[in-house]
C-alpha atoms as a PDB file:
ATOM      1  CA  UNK A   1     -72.082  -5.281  -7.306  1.00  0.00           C
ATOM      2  CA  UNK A   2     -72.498  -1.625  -7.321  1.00  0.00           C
ATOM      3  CA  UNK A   3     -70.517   1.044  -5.463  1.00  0.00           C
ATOM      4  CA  UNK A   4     -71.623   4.894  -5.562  1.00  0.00           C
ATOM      5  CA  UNK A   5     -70.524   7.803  -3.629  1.00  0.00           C
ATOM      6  CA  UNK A   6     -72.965   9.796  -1.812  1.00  0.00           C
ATOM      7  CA  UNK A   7     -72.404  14.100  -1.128  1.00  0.00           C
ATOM      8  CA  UNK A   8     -74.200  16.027   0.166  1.00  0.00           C
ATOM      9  CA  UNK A   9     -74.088  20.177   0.820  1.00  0.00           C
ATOM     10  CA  UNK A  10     -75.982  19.293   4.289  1.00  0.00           C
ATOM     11  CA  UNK A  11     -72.153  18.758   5.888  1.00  0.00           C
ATOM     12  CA  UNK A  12     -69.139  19.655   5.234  1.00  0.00           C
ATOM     13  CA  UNK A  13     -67.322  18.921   1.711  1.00  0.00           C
ATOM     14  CA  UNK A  14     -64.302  16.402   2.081  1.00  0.00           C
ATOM     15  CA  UNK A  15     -61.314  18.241   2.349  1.00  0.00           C
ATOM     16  CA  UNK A  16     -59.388  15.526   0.849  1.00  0.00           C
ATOM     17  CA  UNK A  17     -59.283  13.023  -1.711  1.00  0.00           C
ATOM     18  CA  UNK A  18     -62.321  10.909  -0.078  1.00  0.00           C
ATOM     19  CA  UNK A  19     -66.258  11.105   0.085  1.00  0.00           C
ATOM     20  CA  UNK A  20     -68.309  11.806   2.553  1.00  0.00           C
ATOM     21  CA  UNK A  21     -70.210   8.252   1.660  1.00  0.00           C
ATOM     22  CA  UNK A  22     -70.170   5.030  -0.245  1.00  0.00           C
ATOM     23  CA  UNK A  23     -73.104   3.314  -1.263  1.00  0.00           C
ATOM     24  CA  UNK A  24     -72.305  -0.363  -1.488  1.00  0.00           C
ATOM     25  CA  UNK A  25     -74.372  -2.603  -4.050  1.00  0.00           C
ATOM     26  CA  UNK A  26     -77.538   0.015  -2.801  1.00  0.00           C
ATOM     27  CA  UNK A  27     -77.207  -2.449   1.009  1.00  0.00           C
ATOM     28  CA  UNK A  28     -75.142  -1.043   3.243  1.00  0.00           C
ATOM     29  CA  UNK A  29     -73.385   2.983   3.213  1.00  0.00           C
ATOM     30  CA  UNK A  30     -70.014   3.750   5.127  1.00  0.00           C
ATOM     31  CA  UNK A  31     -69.345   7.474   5.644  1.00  0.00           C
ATOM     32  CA  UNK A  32     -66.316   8.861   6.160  1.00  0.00           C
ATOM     33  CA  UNK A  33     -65.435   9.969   9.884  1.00  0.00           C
ATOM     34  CA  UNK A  34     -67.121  13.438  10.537  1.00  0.00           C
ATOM     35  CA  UNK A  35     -65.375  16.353  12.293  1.00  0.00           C
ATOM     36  CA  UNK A  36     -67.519  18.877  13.942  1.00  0.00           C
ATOM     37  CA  UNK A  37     -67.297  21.341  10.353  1.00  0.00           C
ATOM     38  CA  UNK A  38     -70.592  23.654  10.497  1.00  0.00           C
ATOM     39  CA  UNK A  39     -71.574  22.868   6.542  1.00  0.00           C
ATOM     40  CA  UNK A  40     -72.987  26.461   6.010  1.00  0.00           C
ATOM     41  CA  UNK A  41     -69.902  28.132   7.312  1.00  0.00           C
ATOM     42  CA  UNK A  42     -66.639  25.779   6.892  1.00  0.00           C
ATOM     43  CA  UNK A  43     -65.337  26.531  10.307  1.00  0.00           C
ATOM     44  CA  UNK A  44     -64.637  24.384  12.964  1.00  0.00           C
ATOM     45  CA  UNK A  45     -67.616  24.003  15.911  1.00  0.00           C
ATOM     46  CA  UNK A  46     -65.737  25.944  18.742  1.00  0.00           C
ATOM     47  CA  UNK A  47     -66.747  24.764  22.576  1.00  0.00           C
ATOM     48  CA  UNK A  48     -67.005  21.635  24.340  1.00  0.00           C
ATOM     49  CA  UNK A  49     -66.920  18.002  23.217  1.00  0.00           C
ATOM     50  CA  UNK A  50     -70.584  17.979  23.672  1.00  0.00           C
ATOM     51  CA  UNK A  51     -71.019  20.981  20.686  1.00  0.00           C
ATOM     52  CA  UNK A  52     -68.682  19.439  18.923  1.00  0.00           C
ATOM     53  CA  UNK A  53     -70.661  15.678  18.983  1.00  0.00           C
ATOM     54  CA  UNK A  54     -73.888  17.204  18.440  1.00  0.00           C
ATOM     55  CA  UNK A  55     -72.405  18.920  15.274  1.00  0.00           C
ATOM     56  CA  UNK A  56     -70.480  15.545  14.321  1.00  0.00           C
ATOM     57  CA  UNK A  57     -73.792  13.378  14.540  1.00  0.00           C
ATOM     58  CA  UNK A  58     -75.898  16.189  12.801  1.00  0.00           C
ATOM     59  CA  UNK A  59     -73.320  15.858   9.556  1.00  0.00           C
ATOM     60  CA  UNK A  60     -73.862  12.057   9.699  1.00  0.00           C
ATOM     61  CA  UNK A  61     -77.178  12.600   9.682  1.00  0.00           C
ATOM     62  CA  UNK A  62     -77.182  14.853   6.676  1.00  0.00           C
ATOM     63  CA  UNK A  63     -74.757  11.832   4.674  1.00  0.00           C
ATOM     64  CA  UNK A  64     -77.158   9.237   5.984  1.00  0.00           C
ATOM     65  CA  UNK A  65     -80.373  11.282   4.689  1.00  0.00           C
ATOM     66  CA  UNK A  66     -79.101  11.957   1.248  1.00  0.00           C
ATOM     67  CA  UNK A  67     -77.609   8.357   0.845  1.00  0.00           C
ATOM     68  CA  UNK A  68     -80.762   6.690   1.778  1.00  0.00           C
ATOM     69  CA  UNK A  69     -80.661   5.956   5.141  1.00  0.00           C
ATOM     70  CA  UNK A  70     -81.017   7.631   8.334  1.00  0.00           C
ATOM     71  CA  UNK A  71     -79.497   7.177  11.972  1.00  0.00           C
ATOM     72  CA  UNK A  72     -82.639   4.995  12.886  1.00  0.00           C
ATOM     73  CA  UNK A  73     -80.614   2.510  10.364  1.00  0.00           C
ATOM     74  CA  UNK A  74     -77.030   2.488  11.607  1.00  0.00           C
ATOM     75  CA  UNK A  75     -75.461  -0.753  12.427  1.00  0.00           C
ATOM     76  CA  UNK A  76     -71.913   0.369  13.223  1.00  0.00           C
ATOM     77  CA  UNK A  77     -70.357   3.287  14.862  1.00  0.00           C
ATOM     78  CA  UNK A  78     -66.620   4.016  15.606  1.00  0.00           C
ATOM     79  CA  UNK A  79     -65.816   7.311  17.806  1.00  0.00           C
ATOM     80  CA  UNK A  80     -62.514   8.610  17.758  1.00  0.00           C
ATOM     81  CA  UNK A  81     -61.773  10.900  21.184  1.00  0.00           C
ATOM     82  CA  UNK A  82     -58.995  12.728  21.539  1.00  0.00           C
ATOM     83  CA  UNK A  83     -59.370  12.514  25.326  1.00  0.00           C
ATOM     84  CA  UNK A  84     -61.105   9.443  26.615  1.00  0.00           C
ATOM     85  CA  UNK A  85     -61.798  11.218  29.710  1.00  0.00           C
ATOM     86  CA  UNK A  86     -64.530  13.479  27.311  1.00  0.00           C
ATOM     87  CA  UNK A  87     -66.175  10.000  27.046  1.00  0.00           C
ATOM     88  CA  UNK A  88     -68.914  10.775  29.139  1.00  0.00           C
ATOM     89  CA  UNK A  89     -70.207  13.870  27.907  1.00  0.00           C
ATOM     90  CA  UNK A  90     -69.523  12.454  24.715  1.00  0.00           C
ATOM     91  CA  UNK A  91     -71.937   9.568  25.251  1.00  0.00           C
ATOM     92  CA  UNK A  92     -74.564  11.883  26.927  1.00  0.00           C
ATOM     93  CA  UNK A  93     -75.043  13.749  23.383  1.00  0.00           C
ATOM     94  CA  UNK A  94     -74.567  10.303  21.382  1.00  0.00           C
ATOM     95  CA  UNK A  95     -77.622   8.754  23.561  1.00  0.00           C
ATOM     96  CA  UNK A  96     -79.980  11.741  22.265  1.00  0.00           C
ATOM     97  CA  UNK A  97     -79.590  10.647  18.776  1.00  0.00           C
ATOM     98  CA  UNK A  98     -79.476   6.691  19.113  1.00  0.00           C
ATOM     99  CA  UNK A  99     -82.230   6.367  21.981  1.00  0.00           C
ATOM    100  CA  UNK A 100     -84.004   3.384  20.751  1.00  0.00           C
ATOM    101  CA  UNK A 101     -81.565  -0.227  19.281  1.00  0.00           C
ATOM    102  CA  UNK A 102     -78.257   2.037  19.439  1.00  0.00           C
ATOM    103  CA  UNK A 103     -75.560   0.459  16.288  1.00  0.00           C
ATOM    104  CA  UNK A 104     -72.743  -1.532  17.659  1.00  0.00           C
ATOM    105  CA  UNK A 105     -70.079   0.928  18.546  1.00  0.00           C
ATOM    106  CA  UNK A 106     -66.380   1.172  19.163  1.00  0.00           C
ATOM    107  CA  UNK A 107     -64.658   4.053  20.639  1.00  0.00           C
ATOM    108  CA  UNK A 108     -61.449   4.708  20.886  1.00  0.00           C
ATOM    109  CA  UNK A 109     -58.464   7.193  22.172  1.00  0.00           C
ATOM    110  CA  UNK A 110     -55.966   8.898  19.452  1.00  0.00           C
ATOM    111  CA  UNK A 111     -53.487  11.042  20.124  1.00  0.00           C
ATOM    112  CA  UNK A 112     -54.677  13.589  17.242  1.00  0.00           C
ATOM    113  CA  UNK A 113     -57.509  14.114  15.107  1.00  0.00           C
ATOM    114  CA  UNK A 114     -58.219  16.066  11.990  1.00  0.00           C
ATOM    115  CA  UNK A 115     -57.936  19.947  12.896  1.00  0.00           C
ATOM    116  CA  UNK A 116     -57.633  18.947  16.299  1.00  0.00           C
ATOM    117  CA  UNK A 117     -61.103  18.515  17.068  1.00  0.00           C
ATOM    118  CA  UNK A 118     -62.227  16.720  20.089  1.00  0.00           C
ATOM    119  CA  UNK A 119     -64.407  13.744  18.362  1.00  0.00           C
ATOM    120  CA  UNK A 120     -64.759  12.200  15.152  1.00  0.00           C
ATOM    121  CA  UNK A 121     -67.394   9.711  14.082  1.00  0.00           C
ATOM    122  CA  UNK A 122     -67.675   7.540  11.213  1.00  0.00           C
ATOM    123  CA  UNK A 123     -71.071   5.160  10.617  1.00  0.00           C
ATOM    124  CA  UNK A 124     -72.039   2.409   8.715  1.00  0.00           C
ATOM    125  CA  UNK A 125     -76.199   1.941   7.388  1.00  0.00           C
ATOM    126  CA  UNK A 126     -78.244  -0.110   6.268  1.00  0.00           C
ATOM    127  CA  UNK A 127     -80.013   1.632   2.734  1.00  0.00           C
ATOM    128  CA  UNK A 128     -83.693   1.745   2.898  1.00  0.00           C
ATOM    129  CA  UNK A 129     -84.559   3.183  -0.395  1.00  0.00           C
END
């Protein structure tokens, strides 16, 4: 069994002692949960919960890509909302990027979040390289 951590400059950095992926035994990558964190600039994605998924799912994306996989091959997704009640407009953006065999997916209401942001989203792929 292997295990190798994936990074990418296509999202943001972790700001903490964690990686942005995991490559397990070359099968199967977890990423960690994404905030909406604009890569090229560091800031936070003002606006609502709909600019800040968009900007969430575009930095899984980037971890995905570089890691070997790609939303197309995500089997698991957990959503973290701040406000259920954003779960909507939340799911409207999600639906854009999973339109075809969406992962299993749990989502769920916490009473804070990383820079308090309005979403996070962590993933877990198959690896297709």
């Amino acid at each position: 069994m292997s295990r190798q951590t994936v990074a990418t400059s296509r999202a943001p950095g972790a700001i903490g002692p964690y990686s942005q992926g995991v490559s397990a035994s070359g099968t199967f990558l977890f990423t960690a949960g994404q905030i909406a964190l604009d890569p090229a600039t560091g800031k936070l994605v003002e606006g609502s919960v709909e600019d800040q998924t968009k900007r969430v799912l575009e930095n899984l994306k980037a971890i995905l890509e570089q890691g070997g996989s790609g939303l197309s091959h995500v089997v698991k997704t957990t959503v973290f909302l701040k406000d259920m009640g954003d779960f909507a407009a939340m799911n409207g953006v999600y639906s854009e990027y999973f339109k075809q065999d969406p992962p299993a997916r749990s989502t769920v209401q916490v009473s804070r979040l990383p820079m308090d942001v309005r979403v996070e989203i962590e993933a877990v792929a198959l690896v297709v390289r």
